[in-house]
N, C-alpha and C. Protein backbone atom coordinates (compact mmCIF):
# COMPACT_ATOMS: atom_id res chain seq x y z
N UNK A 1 97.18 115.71 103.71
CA UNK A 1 97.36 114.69 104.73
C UNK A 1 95.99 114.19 105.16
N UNK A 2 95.66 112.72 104.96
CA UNK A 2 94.47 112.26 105.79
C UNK A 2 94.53 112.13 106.81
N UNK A 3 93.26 112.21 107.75
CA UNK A 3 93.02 112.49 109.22
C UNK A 3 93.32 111.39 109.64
N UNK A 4 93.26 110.93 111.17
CA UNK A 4 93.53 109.79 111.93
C UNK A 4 92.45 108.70 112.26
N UNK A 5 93.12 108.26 112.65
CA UNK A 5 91.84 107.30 113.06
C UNK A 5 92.45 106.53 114.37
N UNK A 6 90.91 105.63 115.10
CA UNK A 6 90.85 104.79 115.91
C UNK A 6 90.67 103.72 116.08
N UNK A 7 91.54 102.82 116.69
CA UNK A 7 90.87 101.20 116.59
C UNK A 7 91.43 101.03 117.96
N UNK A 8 90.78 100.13 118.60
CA UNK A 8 90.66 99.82 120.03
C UNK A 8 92.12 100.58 120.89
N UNK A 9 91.46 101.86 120.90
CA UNK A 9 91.72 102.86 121.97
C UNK A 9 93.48 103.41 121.71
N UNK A 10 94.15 102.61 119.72
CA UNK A 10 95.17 103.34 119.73
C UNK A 10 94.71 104.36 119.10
N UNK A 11 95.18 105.55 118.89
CA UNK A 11 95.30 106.23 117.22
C UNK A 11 96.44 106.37 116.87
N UNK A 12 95.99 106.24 115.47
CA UNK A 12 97.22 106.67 114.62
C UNK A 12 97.03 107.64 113.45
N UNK A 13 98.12 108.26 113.16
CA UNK A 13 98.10 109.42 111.94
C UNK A 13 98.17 108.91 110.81
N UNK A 14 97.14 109.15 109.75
CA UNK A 14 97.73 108.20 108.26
C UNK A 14 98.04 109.28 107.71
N UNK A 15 99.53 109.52 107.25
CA UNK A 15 100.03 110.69 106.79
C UNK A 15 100.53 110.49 104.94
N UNK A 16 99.59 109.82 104.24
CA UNK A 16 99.37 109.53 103.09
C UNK A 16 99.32 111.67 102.16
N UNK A 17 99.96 111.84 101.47
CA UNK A 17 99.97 112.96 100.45
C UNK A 17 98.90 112.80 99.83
N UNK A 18 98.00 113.83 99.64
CA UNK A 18 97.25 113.94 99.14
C UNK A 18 97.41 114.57 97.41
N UNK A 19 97.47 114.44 96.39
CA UNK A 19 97.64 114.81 95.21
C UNK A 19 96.70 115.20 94.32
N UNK A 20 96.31 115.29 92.97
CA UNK A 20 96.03 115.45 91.91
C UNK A 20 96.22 114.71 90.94
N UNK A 21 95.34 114.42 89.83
CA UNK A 21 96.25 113.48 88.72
C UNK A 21 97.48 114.24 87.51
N UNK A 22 96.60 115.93 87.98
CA UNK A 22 98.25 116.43 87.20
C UNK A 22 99.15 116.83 87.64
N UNK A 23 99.37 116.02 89.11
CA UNK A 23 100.79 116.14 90.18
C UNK A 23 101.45 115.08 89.55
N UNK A 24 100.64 114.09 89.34
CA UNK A 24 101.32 112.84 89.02
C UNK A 24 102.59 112.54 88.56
N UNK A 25 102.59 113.14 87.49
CA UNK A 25 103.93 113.04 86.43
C UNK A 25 105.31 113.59 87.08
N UNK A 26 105.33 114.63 88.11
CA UNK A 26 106.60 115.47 89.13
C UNK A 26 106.45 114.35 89.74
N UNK A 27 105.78 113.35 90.33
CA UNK A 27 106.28 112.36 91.24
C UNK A 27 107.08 111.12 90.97
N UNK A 28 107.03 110.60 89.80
CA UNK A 28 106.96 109.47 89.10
C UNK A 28 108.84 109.79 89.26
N UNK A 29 109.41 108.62 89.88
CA UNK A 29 110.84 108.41 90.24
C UNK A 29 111.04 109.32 91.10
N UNK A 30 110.46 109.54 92.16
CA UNK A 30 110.63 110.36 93.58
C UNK A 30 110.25 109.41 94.25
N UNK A 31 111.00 109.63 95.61
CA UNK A 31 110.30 109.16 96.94
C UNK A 31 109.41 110.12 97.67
N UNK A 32 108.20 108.77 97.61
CA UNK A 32 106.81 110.03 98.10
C UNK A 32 106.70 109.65 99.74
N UNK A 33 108.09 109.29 100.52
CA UNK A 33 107.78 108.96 101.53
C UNK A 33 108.66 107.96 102.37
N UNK A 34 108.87 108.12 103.66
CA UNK A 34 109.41 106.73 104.83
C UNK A 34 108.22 106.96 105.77
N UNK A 35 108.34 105.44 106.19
CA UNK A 35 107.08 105.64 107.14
C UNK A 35 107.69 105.51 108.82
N UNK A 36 107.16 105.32 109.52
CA UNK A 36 107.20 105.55 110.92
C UNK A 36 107.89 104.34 111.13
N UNK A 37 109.01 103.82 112.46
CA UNK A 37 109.13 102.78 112.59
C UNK A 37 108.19 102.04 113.40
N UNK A 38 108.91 101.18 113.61
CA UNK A 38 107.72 99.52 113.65
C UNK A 38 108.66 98.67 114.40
N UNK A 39 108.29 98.40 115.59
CA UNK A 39 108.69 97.28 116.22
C UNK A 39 108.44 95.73 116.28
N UNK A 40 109.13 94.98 115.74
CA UNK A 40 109.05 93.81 115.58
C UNK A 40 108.69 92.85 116.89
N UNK A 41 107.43 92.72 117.19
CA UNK A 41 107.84 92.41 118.79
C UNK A 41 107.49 91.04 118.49
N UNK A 42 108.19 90.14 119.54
CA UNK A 42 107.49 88.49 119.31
C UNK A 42 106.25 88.18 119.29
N UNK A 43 105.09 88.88 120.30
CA UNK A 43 103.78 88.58 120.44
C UNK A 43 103.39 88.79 118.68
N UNK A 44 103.89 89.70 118.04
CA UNK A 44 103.40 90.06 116.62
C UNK A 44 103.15 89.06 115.73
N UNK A 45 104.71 88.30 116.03
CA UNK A 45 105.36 87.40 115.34
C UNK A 45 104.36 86.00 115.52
N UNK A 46 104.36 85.68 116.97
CA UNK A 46 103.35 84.58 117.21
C UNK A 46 102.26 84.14 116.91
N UNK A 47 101.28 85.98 117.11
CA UNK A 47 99.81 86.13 116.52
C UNK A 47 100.03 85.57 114.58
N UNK A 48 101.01 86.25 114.24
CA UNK A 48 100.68 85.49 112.41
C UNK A 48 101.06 84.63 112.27
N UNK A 49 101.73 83.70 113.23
CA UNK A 49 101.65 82.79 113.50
C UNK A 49 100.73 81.61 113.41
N UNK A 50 100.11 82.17 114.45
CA UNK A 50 98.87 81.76 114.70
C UNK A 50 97.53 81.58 113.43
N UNK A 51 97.61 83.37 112.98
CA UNK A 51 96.87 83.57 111.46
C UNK A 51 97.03 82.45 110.81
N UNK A 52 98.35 82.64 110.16
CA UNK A 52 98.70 81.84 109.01
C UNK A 52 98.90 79.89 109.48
N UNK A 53 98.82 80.05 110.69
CA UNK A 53 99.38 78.47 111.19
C UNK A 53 100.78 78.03 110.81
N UNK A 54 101.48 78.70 110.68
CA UNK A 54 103.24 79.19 110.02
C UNK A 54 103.59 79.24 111.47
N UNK A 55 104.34 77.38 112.18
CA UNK A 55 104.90 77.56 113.49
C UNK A 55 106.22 77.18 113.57
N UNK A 56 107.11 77.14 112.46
CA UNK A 56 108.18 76.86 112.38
C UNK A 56 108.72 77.48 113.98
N UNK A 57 109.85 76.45 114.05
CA UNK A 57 110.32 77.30 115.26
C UNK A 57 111.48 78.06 115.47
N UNK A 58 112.10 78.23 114.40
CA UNK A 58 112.43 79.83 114.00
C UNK A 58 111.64 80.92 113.91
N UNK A 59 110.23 81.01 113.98
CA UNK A 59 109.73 81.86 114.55
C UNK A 59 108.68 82.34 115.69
N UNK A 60 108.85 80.83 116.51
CA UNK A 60 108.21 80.75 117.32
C UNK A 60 108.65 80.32 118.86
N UNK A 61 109.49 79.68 118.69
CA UNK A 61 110.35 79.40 119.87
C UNK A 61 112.15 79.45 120.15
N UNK A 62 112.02 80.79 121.09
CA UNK A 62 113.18 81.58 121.09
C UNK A 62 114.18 80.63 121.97
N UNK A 63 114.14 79.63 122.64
CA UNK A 63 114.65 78.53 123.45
C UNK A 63 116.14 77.92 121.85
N UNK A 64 114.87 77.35 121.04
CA UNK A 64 115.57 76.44 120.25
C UNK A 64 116.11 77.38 118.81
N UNK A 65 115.75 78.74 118.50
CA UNK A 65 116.04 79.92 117.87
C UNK A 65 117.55 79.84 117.99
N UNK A 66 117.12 80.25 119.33
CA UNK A 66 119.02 80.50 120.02
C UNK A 66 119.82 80.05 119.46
N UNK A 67 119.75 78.84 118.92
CA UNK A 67 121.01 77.90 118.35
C UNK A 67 120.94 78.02 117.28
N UNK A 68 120.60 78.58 116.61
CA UNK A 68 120.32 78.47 114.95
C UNK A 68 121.27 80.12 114.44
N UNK A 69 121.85 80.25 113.52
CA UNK A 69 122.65 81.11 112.60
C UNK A 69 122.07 82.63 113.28
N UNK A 70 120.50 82.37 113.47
CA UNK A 70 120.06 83.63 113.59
C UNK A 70 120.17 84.34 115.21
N UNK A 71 120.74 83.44 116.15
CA UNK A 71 120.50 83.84 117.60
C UNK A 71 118.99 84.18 118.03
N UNK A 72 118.06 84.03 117.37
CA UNK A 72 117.04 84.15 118.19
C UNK A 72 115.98 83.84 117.12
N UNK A 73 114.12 84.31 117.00
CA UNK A 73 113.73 83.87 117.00
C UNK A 73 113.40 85.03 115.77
N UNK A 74 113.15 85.01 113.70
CA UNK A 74 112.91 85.91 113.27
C UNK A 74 111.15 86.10 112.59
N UNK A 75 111.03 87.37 112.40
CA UNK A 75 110.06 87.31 111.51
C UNK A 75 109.44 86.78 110.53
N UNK A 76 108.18 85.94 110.10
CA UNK A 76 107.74 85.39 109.05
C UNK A 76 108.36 86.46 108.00
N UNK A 77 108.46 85.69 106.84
CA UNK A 77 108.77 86.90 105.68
C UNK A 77 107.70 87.22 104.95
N UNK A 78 106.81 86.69 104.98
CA UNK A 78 105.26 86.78 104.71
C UNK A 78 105.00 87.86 105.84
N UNK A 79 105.42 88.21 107.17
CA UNK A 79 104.77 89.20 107.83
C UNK A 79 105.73 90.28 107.40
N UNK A 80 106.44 90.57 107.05
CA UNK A 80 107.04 91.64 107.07
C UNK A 80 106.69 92.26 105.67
N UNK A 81 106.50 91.59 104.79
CA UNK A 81 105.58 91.63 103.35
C UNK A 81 104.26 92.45 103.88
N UNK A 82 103.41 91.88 104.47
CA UNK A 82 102.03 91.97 105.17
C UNK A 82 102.08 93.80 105.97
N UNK A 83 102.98 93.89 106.52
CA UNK A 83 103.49 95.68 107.41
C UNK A 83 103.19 96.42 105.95
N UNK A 84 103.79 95.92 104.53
CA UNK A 84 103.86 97.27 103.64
C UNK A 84 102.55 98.31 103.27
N UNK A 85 101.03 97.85 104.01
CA UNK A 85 100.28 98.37 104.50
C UNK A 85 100.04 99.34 105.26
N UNK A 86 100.78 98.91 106.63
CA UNK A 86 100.81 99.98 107.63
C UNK A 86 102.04 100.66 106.87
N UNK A 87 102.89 100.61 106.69
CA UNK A 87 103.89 101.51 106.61
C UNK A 87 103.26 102.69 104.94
N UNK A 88 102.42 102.18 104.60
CA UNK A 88 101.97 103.00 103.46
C UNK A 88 100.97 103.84 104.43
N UNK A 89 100.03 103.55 105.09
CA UNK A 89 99.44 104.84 105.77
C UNK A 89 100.45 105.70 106.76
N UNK A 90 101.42 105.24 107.14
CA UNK A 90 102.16 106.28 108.04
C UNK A 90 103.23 106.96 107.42
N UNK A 91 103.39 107.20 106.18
CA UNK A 91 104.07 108.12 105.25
C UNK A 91 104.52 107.61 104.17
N UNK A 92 104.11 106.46 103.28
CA UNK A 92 104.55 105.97 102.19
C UNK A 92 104.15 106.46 100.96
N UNK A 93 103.17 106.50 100.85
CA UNK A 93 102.08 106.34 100.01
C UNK A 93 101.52 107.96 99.06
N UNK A 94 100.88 107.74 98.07
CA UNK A 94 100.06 109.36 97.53
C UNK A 94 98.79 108.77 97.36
N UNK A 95 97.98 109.61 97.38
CA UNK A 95 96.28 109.48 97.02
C UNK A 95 96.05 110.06 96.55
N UNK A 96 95.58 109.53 95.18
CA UNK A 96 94.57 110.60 94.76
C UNK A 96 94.07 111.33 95.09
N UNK A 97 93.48 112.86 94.65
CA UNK A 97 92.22 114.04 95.51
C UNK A 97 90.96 112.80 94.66
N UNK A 98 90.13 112.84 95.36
CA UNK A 98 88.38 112.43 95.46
C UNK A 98 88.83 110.84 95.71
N UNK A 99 89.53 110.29 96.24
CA UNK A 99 89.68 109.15 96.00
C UNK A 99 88.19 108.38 96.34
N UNK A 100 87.84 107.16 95.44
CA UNK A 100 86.60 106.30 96.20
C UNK A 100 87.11 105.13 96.55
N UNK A 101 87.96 104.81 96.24
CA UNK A 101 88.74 103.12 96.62
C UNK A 101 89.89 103.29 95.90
N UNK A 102 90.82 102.30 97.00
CA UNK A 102 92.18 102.13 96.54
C UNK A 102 92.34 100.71 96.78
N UNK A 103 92.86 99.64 96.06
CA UNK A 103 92.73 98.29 96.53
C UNK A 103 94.67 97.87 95.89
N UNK A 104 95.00 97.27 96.40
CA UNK A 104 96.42 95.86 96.59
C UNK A 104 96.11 95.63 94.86
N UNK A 105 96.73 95.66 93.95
CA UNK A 105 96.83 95.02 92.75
C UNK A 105 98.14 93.78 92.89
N UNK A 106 98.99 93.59 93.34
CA UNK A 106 100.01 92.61 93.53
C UNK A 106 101.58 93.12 93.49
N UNK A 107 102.45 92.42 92.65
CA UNK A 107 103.56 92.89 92.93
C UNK A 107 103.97 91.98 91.69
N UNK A 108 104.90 92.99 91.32
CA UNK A 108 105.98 92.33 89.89
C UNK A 108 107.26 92.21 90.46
N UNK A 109 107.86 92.17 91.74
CA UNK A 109 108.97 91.65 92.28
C UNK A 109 108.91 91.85 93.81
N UNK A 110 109.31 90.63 94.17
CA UNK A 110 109.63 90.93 95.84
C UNK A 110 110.58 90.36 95.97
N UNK A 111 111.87 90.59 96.68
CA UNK A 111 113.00 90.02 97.62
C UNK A 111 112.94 89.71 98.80
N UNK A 112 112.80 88.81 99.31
CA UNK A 112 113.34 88.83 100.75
C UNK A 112 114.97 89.04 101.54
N UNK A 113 115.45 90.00 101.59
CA UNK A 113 117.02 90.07 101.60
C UNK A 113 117.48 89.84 102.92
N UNK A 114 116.83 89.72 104.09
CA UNK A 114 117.66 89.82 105.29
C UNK A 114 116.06 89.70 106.50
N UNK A 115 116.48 88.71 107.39
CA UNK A 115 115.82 88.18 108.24
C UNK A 115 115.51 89.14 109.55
N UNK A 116 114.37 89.94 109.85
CA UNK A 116 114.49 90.64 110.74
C UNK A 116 113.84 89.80 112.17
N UNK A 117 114.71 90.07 113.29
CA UNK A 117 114.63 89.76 114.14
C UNK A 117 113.81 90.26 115.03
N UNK A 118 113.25 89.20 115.96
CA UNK A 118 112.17 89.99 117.26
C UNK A 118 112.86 90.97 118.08
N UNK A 119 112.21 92.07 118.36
CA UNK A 119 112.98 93.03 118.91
C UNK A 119 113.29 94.17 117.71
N UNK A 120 113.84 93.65 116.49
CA UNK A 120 114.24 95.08 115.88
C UNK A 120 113.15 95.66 115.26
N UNK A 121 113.68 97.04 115.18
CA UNK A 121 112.54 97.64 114.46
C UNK A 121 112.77 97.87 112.73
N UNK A 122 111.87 98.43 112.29
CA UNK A 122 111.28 98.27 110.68
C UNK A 122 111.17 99.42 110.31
N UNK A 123 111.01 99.82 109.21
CA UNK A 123 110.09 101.22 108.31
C UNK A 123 110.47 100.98 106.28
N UNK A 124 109.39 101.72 106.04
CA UNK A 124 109.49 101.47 104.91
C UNK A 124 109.90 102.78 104.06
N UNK A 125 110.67 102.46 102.98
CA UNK A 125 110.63 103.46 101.76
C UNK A 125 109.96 103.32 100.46
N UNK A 126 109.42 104.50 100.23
CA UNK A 126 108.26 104.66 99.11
C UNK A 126 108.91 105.10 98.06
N UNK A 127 109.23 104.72 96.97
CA UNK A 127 109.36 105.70 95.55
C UNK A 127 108.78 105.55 94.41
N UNK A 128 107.98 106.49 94.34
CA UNK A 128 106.68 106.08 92.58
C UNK A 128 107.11 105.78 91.42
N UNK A 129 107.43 104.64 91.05
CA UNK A 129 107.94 104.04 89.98
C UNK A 129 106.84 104.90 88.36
N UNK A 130 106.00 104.54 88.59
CA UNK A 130 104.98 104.65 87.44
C UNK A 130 103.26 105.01 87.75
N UNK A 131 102.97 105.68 87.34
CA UNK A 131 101.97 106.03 87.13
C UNK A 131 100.67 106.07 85.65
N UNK A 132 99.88 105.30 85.96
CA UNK A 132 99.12 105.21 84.51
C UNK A 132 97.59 105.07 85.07
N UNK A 133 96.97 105.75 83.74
CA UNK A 133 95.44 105.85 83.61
C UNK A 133 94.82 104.40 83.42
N UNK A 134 94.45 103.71 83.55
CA UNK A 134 93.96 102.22 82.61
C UNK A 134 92.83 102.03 81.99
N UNK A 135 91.85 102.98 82.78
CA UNK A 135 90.41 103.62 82.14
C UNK A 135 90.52 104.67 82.79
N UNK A 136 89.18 105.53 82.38
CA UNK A 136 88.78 106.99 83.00
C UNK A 136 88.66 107.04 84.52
N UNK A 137 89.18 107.46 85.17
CA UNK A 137 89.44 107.59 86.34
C UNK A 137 89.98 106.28 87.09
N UNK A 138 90.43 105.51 86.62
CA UNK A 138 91.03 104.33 87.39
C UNK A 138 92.73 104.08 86.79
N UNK A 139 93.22 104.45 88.40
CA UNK A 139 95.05 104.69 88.05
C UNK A 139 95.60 103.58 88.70
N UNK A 140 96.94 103.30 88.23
CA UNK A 140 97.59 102.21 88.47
C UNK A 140 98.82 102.52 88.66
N UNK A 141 99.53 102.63 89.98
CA UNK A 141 100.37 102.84 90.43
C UNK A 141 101.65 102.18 91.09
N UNK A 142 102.35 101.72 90.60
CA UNK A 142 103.92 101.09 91.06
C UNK A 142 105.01 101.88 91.80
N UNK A 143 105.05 101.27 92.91
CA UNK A 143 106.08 101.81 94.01
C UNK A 143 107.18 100.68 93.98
N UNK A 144 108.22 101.49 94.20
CA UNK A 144 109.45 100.65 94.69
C UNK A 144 109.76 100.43 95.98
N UNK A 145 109.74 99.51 96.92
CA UNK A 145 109.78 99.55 97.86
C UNK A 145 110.78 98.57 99.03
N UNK A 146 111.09 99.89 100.00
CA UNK A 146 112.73 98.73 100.73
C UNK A 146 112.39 99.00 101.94
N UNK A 147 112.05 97.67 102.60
CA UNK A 147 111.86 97.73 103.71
C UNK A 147 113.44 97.53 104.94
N UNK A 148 113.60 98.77 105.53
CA UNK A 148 114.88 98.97 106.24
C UNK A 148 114.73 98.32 107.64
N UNK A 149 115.89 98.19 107.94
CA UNK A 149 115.90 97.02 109.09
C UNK A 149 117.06 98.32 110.01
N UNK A 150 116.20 98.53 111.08
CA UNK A 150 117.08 99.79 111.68
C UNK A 150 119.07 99.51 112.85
N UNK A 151 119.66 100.14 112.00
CA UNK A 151 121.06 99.93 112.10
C UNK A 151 121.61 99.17 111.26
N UNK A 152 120.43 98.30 110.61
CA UNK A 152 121.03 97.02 109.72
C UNK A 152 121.52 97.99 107.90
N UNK A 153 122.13 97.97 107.42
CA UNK A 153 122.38 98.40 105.42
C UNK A 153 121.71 97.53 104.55
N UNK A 154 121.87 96.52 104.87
CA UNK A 154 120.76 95.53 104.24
C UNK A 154 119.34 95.63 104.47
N UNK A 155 118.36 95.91 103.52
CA UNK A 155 116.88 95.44 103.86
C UNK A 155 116.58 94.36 104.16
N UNK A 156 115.73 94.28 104.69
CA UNK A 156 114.88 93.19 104.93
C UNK A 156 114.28 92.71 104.00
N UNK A 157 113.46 93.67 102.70
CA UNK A 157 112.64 92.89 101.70
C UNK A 157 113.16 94.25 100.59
N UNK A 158 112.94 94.03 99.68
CA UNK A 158 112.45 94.99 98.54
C UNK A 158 111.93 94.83 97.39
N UNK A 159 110.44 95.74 97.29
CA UNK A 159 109.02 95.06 96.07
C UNK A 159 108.57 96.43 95.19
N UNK A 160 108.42 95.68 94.47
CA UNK A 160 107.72 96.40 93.18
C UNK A 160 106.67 96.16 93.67
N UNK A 161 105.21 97.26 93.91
CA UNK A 161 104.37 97.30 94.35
C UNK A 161 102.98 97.74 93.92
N UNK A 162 101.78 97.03 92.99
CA UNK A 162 100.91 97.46 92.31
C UNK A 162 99.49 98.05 93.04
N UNK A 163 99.17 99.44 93.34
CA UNK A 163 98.28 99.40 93.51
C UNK A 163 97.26 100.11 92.58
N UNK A 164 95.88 99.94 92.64
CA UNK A 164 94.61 100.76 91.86
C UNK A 164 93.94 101.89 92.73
N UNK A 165 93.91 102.52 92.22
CA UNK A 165 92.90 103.67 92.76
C UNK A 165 91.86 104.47 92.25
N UNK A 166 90.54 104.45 92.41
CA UNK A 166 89.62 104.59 91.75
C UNK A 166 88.96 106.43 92.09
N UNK A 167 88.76 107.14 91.31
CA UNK A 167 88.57 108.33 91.52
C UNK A 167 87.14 108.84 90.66
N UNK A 168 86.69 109.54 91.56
CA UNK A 168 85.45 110.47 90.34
C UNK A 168 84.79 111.33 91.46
């Protein structure tokens, strides 16, 4: 388990598994993980908002929301894409032992299945699709991933997920 950390006066636990590369292969079609939930709050919603300049007002103004299919006001689907970050440090995820960098390689599928709303909460599920060497110490790793919408059966999203991780 990696240690915690601080950013303006929260902490949080990054509870990432720590592994081996000859763990690897026992993991590969397991789930290495759910992460913590996540509250969808509007200020969230507004700020990537703001980021992205994405002001539709389905996700920005809960007045004129109201009337629309969704009763209120939902999440960018680009932000809820954007969480599979946090939800990988709070129990998704494996790391390599010596890791020196791990970086986002992309994604070979994403869904958006179901619109989560301000107010509900989130978490993600991890399962290690694949695991491969691509050079000497640099691995390439595919997760399957469903982001749960709490009380809801339907996800919210679900991605095939590429990341690299560099070791020595």
């Amino acid at each position: 388990m990696l240690t915690a950390w601080q950013k303006s006066g929260a902490i949080r636990e990054i509870k990432m598994q720590i592994i081996t590369a000859d763990e690897i292969p026992g993991w590969v079609g397991k789930s290495t993980g759910v992460s913590d939930w996540l509250t969808m709050s509007q200020d969230r919603i507004d700020q990537f908002a703001d980021v992205t300049e994405d002001h539709q007002f389905i996700h920005v103004d809960p007045a004129r929301a109201r009337e629309t299919p969704f009763g209120g006001t939902i999440a960018h689907g680009f932000l809820t894409l954007s969480l599979l970050s946090r939800f990988a440090e709070t129990g998704g995820m494996l790391v390599l032992k010596d890791i020196k960098m791990g970086v986002n390689y992309g994604f070979d599928k994403v869904r958006l299945m179901n619109p989560v709303r301000a107010g509900e909460r989130v978490r993600g599920h991890f399962t290690l699709m694949a695991a491969t060497e691509k050079l000497p110490g640099q691995w390439s790793f595919k997760y399957a991933v469903k982001v749960e919408i709490e009380g809801d059966e339907k996800p919210a999203l679900v991605a095939e997920w590429l990341n690299l991780m560099m070791v020595g």
